[in-house]
N, C-alpha and C. Protein backbone atom coordinates (compact mmCIF):
# COMPACT_ATOMS: atom_id res chain seq x y z
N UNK A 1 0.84 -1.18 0.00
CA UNK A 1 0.00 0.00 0.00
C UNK A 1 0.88 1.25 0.00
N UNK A 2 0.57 1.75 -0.63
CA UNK A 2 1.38 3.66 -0.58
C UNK A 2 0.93 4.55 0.27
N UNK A 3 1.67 5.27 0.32
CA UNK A 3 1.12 6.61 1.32
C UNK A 3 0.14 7.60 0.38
N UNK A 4 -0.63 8.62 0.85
CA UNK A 4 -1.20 8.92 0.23
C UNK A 4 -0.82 10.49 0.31
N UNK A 5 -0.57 11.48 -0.99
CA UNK A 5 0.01 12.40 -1.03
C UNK A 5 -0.69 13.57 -0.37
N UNK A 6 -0.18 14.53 0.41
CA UNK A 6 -0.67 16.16 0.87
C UNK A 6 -0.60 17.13 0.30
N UNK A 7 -1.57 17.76 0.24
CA UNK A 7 -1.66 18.96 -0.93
C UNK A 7 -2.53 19.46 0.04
N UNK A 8 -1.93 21.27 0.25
CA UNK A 8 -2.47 22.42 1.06
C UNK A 8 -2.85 23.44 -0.09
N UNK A 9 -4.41 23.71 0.23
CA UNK A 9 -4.63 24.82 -0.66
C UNK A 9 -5.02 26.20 0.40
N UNK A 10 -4.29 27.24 -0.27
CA UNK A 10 -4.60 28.11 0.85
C UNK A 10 -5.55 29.39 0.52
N UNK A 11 -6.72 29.70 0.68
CA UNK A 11 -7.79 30.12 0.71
C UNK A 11 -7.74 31.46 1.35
N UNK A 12 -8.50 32.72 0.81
CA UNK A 12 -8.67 34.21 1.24
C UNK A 12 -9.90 34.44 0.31
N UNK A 13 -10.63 33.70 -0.43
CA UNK A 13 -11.93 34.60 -0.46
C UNK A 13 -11.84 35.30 -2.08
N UNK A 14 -10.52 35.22 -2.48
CA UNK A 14 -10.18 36.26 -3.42
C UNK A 14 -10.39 35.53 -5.18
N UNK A 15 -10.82 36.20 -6.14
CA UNK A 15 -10.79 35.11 -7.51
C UNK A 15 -9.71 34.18 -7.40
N UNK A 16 -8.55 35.06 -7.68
CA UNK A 16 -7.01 34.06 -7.32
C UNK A 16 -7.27 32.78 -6.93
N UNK A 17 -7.45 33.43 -5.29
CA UNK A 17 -7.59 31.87 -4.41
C UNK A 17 -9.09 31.16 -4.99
N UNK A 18 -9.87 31.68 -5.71
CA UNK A 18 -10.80 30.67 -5.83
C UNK A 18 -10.25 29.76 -7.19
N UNK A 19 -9.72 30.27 -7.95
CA UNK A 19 -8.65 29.68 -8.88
C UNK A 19 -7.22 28.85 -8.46
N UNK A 20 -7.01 29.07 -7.21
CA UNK A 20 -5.73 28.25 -6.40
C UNK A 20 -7.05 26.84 -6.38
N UNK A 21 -8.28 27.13 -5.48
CA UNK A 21 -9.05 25.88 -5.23
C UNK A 21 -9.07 25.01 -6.89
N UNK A 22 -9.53 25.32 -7.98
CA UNK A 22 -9.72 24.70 -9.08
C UNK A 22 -8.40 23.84 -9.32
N UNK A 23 -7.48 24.38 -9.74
CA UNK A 23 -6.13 23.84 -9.42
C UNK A 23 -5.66 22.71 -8.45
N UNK A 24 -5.44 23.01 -7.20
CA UNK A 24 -5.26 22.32 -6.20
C UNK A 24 -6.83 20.77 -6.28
N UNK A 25 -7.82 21.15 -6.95
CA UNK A 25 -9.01 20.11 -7.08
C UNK A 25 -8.65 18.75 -7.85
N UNK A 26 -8.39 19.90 -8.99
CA UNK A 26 -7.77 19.16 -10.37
C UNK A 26 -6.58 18.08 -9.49
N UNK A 27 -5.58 18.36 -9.06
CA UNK A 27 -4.32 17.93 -8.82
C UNK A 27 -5.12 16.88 -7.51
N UNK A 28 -6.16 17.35 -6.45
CA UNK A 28 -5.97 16.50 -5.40
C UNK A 28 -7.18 15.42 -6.37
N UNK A 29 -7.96 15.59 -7.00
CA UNK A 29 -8.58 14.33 -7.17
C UNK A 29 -7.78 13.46 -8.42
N UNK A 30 -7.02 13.72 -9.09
CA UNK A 30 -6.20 13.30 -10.12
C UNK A 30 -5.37 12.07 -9.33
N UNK A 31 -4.65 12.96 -8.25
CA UNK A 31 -4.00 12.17 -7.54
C UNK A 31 -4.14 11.26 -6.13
N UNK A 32 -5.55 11.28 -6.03
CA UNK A 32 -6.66 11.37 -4.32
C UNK A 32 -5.81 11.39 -3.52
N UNK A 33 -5.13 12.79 -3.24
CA UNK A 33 -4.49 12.84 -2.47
C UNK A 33 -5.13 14.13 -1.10
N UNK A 34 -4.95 13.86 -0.16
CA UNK A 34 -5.58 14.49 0.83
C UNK A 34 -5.00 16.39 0.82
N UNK A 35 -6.25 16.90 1.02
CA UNK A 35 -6.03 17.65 0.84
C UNK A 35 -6.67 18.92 1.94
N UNK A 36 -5.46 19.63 2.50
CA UNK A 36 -5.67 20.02 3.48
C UNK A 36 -6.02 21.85 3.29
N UNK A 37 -7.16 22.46 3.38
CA UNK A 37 -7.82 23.85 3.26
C UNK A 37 -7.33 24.90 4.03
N UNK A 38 -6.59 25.39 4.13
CA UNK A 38 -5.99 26.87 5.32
C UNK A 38 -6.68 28.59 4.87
N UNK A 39 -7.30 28.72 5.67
CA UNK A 39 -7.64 30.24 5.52
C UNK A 39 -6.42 30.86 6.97
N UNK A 40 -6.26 31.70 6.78
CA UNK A 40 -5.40 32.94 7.59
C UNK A 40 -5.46 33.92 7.50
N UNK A 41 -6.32 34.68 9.22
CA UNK A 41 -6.33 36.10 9.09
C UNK A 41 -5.35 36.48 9.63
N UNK A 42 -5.18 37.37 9.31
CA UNK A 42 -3.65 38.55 10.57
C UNK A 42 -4.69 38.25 11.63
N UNK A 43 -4.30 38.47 12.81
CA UNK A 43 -4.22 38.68 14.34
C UNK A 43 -4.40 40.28 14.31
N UNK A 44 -5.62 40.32 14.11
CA UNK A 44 -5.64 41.70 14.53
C UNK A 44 -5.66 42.21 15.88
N UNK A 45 -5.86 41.35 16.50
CA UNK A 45 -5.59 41.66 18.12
C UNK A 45 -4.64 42.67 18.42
N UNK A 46 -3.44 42.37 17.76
CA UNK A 46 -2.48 42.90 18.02
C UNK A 46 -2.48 44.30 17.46
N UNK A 47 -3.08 45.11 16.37
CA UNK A 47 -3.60 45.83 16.02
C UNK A 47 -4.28 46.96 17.01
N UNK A 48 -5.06 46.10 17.57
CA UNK A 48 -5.87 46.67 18.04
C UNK A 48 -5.24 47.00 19.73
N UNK A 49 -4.90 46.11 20.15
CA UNK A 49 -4.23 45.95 21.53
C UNK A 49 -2.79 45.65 21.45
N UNK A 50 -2.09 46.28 21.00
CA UNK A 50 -0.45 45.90 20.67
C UNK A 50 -0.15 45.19 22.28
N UNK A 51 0.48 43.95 22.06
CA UNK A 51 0.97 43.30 23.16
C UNK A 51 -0.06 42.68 24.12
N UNK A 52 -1.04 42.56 23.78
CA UNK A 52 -1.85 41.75 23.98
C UNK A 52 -1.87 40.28 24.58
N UNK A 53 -0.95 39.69 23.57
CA UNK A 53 -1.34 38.28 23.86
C UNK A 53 0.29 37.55 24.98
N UNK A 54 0.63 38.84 25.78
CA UNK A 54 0.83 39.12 26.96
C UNK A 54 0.21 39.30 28.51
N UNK A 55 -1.02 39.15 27.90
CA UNK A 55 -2.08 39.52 29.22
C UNK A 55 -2.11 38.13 29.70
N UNK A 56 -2.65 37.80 30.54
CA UNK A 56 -2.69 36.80 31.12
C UNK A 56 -4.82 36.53 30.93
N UNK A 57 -5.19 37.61 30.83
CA UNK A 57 -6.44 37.58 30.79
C UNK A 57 -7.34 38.60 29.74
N UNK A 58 -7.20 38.08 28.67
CA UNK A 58 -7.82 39.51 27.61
C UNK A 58 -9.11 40.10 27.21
N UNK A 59 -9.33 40.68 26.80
CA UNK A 59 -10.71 41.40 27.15
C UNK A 59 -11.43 41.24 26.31
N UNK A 60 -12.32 41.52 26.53
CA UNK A 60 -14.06 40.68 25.33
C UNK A 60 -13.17 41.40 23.74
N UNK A 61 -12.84 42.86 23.65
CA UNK A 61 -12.19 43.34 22.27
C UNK A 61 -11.60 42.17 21.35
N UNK A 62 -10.98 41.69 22.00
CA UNK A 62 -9.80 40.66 21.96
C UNK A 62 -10.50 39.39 21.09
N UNK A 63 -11.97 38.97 22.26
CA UNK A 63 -12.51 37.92 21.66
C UNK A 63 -12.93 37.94 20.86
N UNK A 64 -13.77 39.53 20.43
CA UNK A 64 -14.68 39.63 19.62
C UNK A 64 -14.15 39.69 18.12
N UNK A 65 -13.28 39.99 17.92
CA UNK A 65 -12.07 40.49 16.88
C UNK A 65 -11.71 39.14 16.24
N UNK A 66 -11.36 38.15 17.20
CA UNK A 66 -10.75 36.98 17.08
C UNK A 66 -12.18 36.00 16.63
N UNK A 67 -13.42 35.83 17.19
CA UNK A 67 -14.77 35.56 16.68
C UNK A 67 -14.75 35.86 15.31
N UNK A 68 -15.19 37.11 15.07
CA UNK A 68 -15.41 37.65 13.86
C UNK A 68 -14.58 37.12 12.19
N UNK A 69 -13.18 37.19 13.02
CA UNK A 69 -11.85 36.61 12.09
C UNK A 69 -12.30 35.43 11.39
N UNK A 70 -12.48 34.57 12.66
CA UNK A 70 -12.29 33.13 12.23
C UNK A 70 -13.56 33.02 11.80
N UNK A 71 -14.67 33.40 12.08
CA UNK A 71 -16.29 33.06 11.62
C UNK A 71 -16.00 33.22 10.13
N UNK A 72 -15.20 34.74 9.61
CA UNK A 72 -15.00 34.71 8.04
C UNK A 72 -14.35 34.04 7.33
N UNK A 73 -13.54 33.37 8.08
CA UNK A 73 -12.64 32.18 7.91
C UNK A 73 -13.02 31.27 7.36
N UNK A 74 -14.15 30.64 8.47
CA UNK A 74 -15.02 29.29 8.50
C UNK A 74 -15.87 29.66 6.90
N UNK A 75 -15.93 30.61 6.56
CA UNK A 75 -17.25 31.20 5.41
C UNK A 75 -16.50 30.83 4.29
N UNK A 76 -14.88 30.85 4.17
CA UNK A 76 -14.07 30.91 2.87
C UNK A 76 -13.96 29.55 2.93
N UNK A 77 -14.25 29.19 4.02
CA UNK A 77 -13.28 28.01 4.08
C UNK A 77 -14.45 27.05 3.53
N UNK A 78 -15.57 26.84 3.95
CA UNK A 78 -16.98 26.30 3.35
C UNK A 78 -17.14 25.99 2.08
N UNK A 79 -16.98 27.59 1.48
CA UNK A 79 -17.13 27.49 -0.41
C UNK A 79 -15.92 26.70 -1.00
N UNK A 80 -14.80 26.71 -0.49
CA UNK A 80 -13.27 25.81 -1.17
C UNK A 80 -13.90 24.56 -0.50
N UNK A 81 -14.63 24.11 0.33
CA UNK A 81 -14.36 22.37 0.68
C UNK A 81 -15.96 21.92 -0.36
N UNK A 82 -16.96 22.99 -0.64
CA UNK A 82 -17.89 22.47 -1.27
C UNK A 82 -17.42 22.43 -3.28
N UNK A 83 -16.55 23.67 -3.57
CA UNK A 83 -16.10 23.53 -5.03
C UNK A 83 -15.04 22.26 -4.84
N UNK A 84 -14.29 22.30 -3.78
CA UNK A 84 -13.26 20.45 -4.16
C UNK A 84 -14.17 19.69 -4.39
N UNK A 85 -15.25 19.21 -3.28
CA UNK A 85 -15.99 18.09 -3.44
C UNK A 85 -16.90 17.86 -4.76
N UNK A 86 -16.88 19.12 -5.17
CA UNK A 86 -17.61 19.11 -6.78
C UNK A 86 -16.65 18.58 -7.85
N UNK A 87 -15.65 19.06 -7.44
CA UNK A 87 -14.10 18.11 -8.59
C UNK A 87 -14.34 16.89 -7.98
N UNK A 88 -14.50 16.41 -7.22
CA UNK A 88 -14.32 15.19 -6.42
C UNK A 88 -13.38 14.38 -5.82
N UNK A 89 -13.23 15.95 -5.15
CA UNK A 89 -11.99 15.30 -3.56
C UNK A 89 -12.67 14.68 -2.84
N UNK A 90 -12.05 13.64 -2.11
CA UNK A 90 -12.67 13.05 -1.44
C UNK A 90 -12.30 13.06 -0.02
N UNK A 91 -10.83 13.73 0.06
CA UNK A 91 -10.50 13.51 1.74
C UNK A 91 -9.80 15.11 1.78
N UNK A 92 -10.99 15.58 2.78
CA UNK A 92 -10.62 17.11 3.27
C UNK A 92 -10.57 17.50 4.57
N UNK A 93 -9.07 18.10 4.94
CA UNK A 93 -9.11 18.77 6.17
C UNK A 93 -9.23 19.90 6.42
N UNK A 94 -9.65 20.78 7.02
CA UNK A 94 -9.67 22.21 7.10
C UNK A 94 -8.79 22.49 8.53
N UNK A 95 -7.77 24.04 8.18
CA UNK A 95 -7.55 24.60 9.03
C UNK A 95 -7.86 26.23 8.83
N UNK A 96 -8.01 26.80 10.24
CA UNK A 96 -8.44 27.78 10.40
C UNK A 96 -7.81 28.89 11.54
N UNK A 97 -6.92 29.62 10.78
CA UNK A 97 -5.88 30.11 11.65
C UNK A 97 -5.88 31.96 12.05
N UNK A 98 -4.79 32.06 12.77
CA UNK A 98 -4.90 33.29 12.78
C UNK A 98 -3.39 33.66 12.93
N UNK A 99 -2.66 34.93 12.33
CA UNK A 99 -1.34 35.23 12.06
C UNK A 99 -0.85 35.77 11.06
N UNK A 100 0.29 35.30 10.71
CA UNK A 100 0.86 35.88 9.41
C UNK A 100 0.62 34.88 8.56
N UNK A 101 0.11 35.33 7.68
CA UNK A 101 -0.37 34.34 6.33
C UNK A 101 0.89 33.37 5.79
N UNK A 102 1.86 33.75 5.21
CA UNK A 102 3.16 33.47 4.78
C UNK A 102 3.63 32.13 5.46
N UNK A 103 3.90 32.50 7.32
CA UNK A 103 4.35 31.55 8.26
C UNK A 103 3.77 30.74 8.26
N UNK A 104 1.95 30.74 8.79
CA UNK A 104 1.45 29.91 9.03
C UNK A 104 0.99 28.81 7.85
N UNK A 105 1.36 29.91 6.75
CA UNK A 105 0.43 28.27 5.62
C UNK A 105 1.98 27.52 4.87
N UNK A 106 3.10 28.20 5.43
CA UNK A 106 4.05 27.35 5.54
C UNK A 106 4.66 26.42 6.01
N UNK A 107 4.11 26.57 7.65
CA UNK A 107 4.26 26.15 8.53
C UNK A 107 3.34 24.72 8.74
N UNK A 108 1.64 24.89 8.02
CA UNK A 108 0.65 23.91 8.06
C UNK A 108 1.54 22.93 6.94
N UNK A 109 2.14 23.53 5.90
CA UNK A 109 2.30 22.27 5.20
C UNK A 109 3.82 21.61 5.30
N UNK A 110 4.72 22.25 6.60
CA UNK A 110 5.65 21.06 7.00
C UNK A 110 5.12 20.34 7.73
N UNK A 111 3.86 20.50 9.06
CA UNK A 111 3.69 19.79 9.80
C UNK A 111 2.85 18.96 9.45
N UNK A 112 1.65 18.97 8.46
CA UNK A 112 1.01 18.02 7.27
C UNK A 112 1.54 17.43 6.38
N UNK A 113 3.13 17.37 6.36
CA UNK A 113 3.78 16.50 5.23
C UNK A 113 3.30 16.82 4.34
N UNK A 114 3.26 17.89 3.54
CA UNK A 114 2.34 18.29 2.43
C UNK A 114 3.73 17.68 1.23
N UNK A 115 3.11 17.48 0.75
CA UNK A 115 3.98 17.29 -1.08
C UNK A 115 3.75 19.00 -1.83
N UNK A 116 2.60 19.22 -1.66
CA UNK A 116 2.74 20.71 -2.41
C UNK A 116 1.83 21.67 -1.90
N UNK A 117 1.92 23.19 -1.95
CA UNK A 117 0.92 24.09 -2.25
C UNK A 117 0.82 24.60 -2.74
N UNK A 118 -0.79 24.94 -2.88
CA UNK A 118 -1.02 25.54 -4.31
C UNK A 118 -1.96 27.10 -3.07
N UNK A 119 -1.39 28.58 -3.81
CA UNK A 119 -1.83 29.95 -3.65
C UNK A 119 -1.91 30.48 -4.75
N UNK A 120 -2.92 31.65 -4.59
CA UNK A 120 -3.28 32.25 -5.90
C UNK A 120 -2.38 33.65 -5.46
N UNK A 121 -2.08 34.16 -6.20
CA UNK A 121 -1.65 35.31 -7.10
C UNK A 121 -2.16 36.80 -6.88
N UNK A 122 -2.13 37.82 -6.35
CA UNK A 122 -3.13 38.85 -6.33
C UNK A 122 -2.68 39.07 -8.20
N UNK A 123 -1.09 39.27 -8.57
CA UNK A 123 -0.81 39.63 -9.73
C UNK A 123 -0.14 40.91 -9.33
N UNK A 124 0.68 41.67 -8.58
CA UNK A 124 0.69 42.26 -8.38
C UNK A 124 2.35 42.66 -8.39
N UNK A 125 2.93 43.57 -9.51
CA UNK A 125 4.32 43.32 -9.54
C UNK A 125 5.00 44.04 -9.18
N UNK A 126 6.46 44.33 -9.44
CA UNK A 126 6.60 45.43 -9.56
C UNK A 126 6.93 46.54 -8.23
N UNK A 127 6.83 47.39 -8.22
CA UNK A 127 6.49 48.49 -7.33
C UNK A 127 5.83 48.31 -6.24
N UNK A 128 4.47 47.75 -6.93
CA UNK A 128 3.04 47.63 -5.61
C UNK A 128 3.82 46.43 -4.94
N UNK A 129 4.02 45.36 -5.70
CA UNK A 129 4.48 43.90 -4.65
C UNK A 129 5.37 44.08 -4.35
N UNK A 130 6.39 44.62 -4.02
CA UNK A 130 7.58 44.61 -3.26
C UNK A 130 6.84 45.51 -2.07
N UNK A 131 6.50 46.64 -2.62
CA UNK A 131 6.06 48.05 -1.20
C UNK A 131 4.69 46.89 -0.62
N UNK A 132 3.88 46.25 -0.94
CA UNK A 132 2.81 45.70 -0.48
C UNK A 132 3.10 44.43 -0.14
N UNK A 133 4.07 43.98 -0.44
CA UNK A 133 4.84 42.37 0.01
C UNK A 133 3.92 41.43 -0.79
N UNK A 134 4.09 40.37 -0.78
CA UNK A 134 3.41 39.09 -1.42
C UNK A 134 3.58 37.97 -0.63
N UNK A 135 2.54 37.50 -0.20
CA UNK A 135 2.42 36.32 0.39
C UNK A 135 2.53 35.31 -0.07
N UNK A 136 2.04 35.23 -1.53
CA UNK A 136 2.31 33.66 -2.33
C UNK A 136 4.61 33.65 -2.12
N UNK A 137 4.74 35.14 -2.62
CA UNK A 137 6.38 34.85 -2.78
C UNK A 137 6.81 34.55 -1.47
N UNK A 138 6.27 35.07 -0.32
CA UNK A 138 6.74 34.46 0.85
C UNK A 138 6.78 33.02 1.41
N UNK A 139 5.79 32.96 0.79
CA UNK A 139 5.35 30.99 0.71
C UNK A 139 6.16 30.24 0.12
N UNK A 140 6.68 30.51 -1.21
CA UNK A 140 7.58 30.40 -1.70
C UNK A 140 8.77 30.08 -1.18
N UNK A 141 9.61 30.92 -0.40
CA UNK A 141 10.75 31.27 0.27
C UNK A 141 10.60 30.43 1.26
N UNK A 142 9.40 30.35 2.20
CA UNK A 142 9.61 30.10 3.29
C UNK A 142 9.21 28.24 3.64
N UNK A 143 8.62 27.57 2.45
CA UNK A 143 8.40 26.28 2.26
C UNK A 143 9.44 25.65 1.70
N UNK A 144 9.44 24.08 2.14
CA UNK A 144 10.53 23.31 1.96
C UNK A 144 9.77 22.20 0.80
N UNK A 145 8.76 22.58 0.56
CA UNK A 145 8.11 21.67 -0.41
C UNK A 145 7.74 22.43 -1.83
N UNK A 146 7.28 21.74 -2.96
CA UNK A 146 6.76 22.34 -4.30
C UNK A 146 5.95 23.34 -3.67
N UNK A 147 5.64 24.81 -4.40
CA UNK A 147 4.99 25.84 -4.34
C UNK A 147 4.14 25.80 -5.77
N UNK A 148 3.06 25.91 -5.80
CA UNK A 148 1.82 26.46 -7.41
C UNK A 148 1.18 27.64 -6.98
N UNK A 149 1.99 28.85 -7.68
CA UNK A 149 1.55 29.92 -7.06
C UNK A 149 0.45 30.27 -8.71
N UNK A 150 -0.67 30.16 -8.36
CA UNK A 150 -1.62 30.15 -9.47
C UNK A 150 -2.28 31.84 -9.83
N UNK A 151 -1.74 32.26 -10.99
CA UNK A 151 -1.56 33.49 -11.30
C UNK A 151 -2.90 34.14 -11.52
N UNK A 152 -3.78 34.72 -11.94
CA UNK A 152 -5.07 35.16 -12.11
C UNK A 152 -5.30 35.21 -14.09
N UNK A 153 -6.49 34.22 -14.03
CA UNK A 153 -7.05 33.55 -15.17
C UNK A 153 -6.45 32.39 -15.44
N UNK A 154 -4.94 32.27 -14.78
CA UNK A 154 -4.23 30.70 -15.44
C UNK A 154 -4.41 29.61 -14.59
N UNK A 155 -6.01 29.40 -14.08
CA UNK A 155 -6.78 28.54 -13.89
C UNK A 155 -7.57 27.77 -14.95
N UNK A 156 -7.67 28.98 -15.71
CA UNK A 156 -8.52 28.08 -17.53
C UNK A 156 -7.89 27.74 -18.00
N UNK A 157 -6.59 27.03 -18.09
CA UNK A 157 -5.70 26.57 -18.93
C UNK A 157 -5.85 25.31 -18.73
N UNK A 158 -5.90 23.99 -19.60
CA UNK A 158 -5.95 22.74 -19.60
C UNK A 158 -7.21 22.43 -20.32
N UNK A 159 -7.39 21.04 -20.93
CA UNK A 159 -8.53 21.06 -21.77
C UNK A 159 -9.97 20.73 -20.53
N UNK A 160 -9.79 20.52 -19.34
CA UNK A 160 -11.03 20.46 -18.45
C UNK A 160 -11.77 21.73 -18.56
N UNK A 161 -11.05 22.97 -19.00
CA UNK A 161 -11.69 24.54 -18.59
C UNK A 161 -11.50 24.67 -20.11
N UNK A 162 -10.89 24.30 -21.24
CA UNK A 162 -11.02 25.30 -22.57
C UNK A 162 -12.84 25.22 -22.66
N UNK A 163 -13.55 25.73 -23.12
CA UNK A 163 -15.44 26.18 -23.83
C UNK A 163 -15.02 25.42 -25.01
């Protein structure tokens, strides 16, 4: 018997990432390989309460912020596990985090043995992405496994999506 391969798709809500899900579908049911869902908000806590998660006891702000986060989380995270199951993945985990986007969906796919991830693209080059940073390129950098950083529209490519 073989092991069965990990593939992290990482999810924000955005066309991109709904085009990272098509991708990452294609690849996890091709290969039924398990496939693990990450949404990640910043911690706005910290935002809001710099040094915060220093308290020993934090205040409803704190919770409510952190509620809100992850509830939108749970919402992105819903529509990517119902479009896989329409490709027909069959084995899905969801995580649902809070932090730096970059770390943590780097971080989910050393400790998931992931074989690959697949992120979408805002597209953004140049000038804006360096001054605005990029999270797919950070993913990039900061993973020890294949990266599919899925660019915006080069989801229709392959004969499953040509009309």
């Amino acid at each position: 018997m073989y092991e069965k391969h990990h593939l992290l798709v990482a999810v924000d809500g955005s066309e991109t990432s709904n085009e990272a899900v098509e991708v990452a579908g294609d690849l996890a049911a091709t290969y039924d390989a398990i496939t693990h869902v990450i949404h990640v908000s910043p911690d706005l806590r910290e935002v809001i309460l710099p040094g915060a998660e220093h308290q020993e006891k934090p205040c409803h702000a704190h919770d409510s912020v952190t509620d809100s986060e992850l509830s939108y989380g749970e919402r992105i995270i819903a529509q990517a596990v119902a479009r896989l199951k329409e490709l027909g993945v069959k084995d899905i985990r969801l995580l649902n985090e809070l932090g730096s986007p970059a770390e943590k969906i780097a971080h989910a796919a050393e400790r998931n043995n992931c074989t690959a991830v697949v992120i979408g693209s805002r597209g953004l080059g140049g000038i804006a992405g360096t001054v605005l940073g990029s999270i797919s390129r950070a993913v990039v950098d900061k993973s020890s496994c294949i990266v599919i950083v899925v660019k915006p529209g080069s989801s229709r490519i392959g004969p499953q999506r040509q009309a």
